[in-house]
Structures are given as structure tokens and as C-alpha cells.
C-alpha atoms as a PDB file:
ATOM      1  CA  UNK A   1      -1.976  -2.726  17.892  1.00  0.00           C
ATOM      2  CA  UNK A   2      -0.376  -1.924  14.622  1.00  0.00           C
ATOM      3  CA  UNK A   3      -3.275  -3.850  12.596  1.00  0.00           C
ATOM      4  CA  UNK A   4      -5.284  -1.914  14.111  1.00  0.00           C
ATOM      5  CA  UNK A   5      -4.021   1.250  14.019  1.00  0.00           C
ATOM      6  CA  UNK A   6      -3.226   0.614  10.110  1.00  0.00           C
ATOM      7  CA  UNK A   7      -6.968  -0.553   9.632  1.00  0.00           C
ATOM      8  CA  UNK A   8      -7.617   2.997  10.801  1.00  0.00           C
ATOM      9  CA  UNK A   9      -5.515   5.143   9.240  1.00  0.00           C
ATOM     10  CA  UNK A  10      -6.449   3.424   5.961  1.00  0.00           C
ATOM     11  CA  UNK A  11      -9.507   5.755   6.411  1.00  0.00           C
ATOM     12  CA  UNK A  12      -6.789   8.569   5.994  1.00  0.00           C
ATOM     13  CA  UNK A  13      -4.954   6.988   3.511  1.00  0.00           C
ATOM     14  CA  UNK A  14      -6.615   4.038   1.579  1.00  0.00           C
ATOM     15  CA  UNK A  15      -4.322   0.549   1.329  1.00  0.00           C
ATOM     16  CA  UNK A  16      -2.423   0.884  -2.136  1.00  0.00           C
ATOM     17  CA  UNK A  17       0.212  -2.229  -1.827  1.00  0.00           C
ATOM     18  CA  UNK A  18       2.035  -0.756  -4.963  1.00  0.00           C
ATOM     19  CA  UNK A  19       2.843   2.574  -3.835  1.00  0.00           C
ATOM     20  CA  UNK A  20       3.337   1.322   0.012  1.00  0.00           C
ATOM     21  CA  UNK A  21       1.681   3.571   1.276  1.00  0.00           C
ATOM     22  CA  UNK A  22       1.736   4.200   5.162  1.00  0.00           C
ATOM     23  CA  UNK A  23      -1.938   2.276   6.394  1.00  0.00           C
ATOM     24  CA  UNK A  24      -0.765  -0.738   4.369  1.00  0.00           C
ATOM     25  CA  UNK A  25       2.668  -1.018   5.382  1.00  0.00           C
ATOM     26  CA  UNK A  26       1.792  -0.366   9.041  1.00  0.00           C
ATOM     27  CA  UNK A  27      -0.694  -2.822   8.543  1.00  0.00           C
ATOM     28  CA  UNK A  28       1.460  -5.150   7.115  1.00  0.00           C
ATOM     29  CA  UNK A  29       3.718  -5.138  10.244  1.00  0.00           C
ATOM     30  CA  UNK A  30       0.992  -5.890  12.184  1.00  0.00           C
ATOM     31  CA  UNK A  31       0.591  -9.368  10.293  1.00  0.00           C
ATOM     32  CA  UNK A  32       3.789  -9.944   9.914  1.00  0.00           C
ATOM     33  CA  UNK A  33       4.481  -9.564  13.810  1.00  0.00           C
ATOM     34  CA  UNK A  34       1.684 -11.591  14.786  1.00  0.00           C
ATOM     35  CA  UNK A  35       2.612 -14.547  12.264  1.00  0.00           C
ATOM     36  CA  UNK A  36       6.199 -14.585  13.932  1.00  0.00           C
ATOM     37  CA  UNK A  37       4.921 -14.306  17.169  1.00  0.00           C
ATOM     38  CA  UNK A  38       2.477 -17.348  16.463  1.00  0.00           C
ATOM     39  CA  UNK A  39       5.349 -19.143  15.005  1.00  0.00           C
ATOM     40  CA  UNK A  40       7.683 -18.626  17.850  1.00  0.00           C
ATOM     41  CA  UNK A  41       4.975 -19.864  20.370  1.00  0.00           C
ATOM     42  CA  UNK A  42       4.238 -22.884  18.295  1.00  0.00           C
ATOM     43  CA  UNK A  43       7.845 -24.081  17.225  1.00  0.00           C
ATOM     44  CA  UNK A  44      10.326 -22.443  19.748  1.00  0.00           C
ATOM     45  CA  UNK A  45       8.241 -21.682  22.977  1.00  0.00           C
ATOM     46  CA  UNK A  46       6.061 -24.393  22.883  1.00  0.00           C
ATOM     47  CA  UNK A  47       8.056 -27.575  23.263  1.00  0.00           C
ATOM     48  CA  UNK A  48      10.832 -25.931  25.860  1.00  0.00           C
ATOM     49  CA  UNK A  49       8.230 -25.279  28.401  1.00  0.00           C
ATOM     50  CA  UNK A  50       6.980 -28.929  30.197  1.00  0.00           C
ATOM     51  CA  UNK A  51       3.650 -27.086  30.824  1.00  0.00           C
ATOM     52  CA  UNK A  52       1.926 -28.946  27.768  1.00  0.00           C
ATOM     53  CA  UNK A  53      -0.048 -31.803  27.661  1.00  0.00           C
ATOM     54  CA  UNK A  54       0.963 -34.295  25.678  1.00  0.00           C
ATOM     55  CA  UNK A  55      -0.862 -33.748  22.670  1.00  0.00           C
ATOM     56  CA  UNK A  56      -0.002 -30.422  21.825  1.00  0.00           C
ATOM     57  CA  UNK A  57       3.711 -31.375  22.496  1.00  0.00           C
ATOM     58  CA  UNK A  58       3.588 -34.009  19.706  1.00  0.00           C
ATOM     59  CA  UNK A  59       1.181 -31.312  17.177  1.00  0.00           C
ATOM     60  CA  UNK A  60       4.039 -28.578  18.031  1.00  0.00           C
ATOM     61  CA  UNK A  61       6.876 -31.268  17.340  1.00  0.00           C
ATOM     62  CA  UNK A  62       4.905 -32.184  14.096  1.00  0.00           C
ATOM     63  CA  UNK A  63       4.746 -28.314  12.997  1.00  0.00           C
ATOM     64  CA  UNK A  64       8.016 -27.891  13.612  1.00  0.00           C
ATOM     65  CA  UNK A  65       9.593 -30.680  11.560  1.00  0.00           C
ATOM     66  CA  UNK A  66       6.872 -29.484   8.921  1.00  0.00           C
ATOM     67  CA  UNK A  67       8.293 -25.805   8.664  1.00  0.00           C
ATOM     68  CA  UNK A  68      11.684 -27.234   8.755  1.00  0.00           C
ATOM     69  CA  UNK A  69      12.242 -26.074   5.173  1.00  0.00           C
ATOM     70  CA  UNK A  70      11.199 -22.837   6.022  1.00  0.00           C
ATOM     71  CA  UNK A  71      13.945 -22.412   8.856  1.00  0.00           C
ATOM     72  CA  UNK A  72      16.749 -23.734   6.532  1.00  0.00           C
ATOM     73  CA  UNK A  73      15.920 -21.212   3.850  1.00  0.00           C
ATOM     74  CA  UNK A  74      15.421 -18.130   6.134  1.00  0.00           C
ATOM     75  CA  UNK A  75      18.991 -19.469   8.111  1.00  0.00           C
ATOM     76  CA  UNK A  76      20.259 -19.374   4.756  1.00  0.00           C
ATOM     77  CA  UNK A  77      18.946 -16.500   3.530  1.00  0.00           C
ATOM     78  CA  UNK A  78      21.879 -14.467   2.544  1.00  0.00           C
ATOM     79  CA  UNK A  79      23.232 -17.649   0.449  1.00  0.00           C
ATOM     80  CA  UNK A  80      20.476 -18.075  -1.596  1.00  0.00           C
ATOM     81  CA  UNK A  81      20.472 -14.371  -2.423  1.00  0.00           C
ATOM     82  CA  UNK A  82      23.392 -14.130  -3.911  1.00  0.00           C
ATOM     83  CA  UNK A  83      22.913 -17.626  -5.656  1.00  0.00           C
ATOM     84  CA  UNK A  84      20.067 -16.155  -7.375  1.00  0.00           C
ATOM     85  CA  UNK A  85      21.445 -13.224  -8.328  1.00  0.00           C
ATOM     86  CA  UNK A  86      24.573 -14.839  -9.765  1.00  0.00           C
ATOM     87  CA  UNK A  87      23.776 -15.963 -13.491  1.00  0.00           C
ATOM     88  CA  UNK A  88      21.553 -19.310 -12.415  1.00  0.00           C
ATOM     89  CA  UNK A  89      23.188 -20.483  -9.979  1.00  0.00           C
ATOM     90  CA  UNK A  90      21.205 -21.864  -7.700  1.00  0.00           C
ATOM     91  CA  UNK A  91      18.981 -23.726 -10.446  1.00  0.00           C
ATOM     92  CA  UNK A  92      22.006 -25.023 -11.509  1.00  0.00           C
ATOM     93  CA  UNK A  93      23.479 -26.814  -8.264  1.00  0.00           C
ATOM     94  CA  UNK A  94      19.320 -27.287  -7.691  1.00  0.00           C
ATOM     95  CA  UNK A  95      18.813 -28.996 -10.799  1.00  0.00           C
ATOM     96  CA  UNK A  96      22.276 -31.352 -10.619  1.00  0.00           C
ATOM     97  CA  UNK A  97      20.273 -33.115  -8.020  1.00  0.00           C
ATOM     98  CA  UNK A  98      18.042 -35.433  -9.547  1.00  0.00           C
ATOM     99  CA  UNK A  99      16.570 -38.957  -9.257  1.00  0.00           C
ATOM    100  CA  UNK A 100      14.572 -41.192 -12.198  1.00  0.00           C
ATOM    101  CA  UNK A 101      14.297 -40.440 -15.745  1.00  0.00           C
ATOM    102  CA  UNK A 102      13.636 -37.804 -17.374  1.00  0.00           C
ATOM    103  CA  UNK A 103      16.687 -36.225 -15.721  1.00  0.00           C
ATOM    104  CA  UNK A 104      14.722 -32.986 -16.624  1.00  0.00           C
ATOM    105  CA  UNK A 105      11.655 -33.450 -14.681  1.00  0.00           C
ATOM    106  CA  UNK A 106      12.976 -35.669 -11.753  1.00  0.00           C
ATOM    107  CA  UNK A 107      15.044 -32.996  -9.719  1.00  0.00           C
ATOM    108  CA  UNK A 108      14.312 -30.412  -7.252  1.00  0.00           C
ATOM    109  CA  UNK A 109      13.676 -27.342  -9.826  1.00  0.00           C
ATOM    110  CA  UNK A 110      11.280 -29.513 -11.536  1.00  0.00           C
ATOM    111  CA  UNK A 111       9.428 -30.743  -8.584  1.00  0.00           C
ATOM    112  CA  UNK A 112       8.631 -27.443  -7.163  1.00  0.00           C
ATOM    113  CA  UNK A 113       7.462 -26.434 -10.612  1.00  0.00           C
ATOM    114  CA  UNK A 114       5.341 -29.163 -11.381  1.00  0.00           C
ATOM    115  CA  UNK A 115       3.993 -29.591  -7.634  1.00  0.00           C
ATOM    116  CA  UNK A 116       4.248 -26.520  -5.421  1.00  0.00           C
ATOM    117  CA  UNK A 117       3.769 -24.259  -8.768  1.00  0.00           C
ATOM    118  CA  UNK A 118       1.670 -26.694 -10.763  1.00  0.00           C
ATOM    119  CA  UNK A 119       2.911 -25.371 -14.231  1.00  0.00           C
END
């Protein structure tokens, strides 16, 4: 409803993401609901109710262990907030865990830099 009804006021008020103005962030919450919402179904709803064929239990299991990472940092949140915020933390205690040689490259940091980031 709220994609919609964002789609149409952006008629109104055209989308400008750098000024927020009210079509895009309505719009916005729109998405945002219906990603959660598909999430929810797929990794909490999904493999509670025995109403699934097999299948789709072990694809739902699957995506779940996949966006495992994603649950830890959002649980987390708060933690790595203030790690950020707090002079390098969190690259520090990041980066201290490391495997290999060069020390450098071989660690979390430089993994998600090198593979996620490709820089």
C-alpha cells in the first residue's frame, strides 16, 4: 500500500533521496516492509510451520544459515555502533583476527575489502 501510495504522490512531489522528501521516504517504507516481511516468511515463518514440503524446508533452512551474518550484525547492532564510532575500534579487534601471511591481507578487514568490496 505504501509503495503505492508513494509511487503516486511522487507525481506531487518528485523522489529526491537527498532531501527525503515525503514520496521517497513513504516509498521507501514500502520496500523496506515488504523485504522484512519476505524475510520473516522465508527464515522465521517458514520452517516452524510443518505445512511445507520438503524442498522448500531444506531451501528456507539453506537461506537462513546464509543470512546468518546478517542476523548477528542486526542482533548486535548497538555494539558495533559504538565500536565504530570509538577511534577504530572495531577494525582493530577485526583486524587482530587473522590467518596466513601477509598478516595484513589475511584477516577479516582485509577480506571484506578485497572480496565483498573488491578494492
Amino acid at each position: 500500500v505504501t509503495i503505492v501510495f508513494g509511487a503516486l504522490l511522487s507525481l506531487a512531489v518528485p523522489f529526491n533521496k537527498r532531501l527525503w522528501s515525503p514520496s521517497y521516504n513513504i516509498f521507501m517504507v514500502g520496500c523496506a516492509t515488504l523485504m522484512f516481511a519476505g524475510l520473516y516468511a522465508v527464515c522465521d515463518a517458514a520452517p516452524v510451520t510443518g505445512l511445507l514440503p520438503a524442498g522448500v524446508k531444506s531451501a528456507c533452512t539453506i537461506t537462513t544459515a546464509g543470512l546468518a551474518p546478517l542476523r548477528w550484525l542486526g542482533t548486535n547492532a548497538i555494539l558495533f555502533f559504538v565500536l565504530s564510532d570509538s577511534c577504530g575500534g572495531l577494525n582493530w579487534i577485526l583486524s587482530s583476527i587473522t590467518w596466513g601471511q601477509p598478516l595484513c591481507r589475511n584477516n577479516i578487514v582485509g577480506w571484506f575489502r578485497y572480496t565483498v568490496l573488491w578494492s
